[in-house]
Protein backbone atom coordinates (compact mmCIF):
# COMPACT_ATOMS: atom_id res chain seq x y z
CA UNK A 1 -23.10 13.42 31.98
CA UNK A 2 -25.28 10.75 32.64
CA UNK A 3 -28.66 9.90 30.58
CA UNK A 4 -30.60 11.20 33.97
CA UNK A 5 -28.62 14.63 33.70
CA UNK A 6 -29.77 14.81 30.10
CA UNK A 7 -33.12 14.45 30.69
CA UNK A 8 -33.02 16.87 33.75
CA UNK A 9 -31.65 19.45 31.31
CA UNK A 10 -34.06 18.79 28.49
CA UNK A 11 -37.09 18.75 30.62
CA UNK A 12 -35.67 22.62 32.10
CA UNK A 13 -34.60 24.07 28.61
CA UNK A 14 -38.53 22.83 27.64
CA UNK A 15 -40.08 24.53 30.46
CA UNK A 16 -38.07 27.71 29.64
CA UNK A 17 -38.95 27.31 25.63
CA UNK A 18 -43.20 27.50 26.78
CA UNK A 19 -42.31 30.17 29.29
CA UNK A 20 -40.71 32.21 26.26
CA UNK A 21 -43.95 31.29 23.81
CA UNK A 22 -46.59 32.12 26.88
CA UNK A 23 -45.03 34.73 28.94
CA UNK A 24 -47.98 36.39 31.40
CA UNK A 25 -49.08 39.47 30.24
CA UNK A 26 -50.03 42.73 32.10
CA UNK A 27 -52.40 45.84 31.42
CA UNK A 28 -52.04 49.05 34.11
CA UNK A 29 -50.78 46.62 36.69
CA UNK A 30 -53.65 44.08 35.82
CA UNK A 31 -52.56 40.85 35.12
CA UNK A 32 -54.45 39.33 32.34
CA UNK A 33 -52.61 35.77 32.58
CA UNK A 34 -50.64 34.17 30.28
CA UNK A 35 -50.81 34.06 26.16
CA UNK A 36 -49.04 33.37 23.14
CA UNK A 37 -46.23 35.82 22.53
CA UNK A 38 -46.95 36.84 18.81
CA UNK A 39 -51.03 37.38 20.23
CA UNK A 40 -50.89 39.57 23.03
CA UNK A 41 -53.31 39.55 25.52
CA UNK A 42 -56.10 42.39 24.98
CA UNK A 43 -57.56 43.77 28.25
CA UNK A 44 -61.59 43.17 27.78
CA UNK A 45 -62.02 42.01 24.27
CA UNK A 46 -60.97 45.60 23.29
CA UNK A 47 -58.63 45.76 20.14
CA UNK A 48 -57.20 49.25 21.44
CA UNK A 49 -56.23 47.47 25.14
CA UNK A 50 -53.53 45.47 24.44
CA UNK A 51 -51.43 43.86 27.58
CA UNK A 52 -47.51 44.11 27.56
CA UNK A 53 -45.49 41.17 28.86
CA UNK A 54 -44.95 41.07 32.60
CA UNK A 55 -41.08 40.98 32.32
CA UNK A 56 -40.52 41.05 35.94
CA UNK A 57 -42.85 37.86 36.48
CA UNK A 58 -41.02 36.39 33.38
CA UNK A 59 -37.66 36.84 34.76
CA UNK A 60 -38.53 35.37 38.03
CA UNK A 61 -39.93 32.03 36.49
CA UNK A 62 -36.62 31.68 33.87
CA UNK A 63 -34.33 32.36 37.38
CA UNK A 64 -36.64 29.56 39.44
CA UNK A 65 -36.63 26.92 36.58
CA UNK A 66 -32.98 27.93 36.10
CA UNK A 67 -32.24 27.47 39.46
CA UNK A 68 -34.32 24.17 40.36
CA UNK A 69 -32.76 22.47 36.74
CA UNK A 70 -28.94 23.30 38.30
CA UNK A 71 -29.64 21.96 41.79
CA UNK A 72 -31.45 18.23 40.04
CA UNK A 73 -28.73 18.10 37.73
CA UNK A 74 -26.07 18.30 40.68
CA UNK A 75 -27.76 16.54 42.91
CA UNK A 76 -28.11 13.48 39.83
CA UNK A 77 -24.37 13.77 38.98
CA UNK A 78 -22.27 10.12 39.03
CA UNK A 79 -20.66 8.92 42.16
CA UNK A 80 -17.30 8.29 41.48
């Protein structure tokens, strides 16, 4: 593995890390953006309202940045 390959993977397990600390957040099929995972978001200041994480939006990201690290990582591999 070559230092470019490293730095390819880094970069995608960062990206996934933030993703995981500020996954987007949903109320009754309202999306209230993204927030820190141990705050949730609260749908209109109220402290009853509280968002859930949008797991299907979540998944998608981790699957694209999965996806997208694989393919630079390949496509950066040594010519032998």
């Amino acid at each position: 593995m070559n230092s470019r390959q490293k730095l390819i993977l880094y970069i995608g397990a960062t990206l996934i890390l933030v993703m995981l600390l500020l996954p987007p957040y949903v109320f009754n099929e309202l999306n209230l953006g993204y927030g820190f995972l141990f705050e949730p978001k609260k749908f209109q200041d109220s402290e009853l309202r509280v968002g859930t994480v949008n797991e299907l939006t979540l998944l998608m990201q981790f699957i694209a940045v999965s996806l997208i690290t694989g393919m630079l990582w390949l496509a950066n591999k040594d010519k032998k």
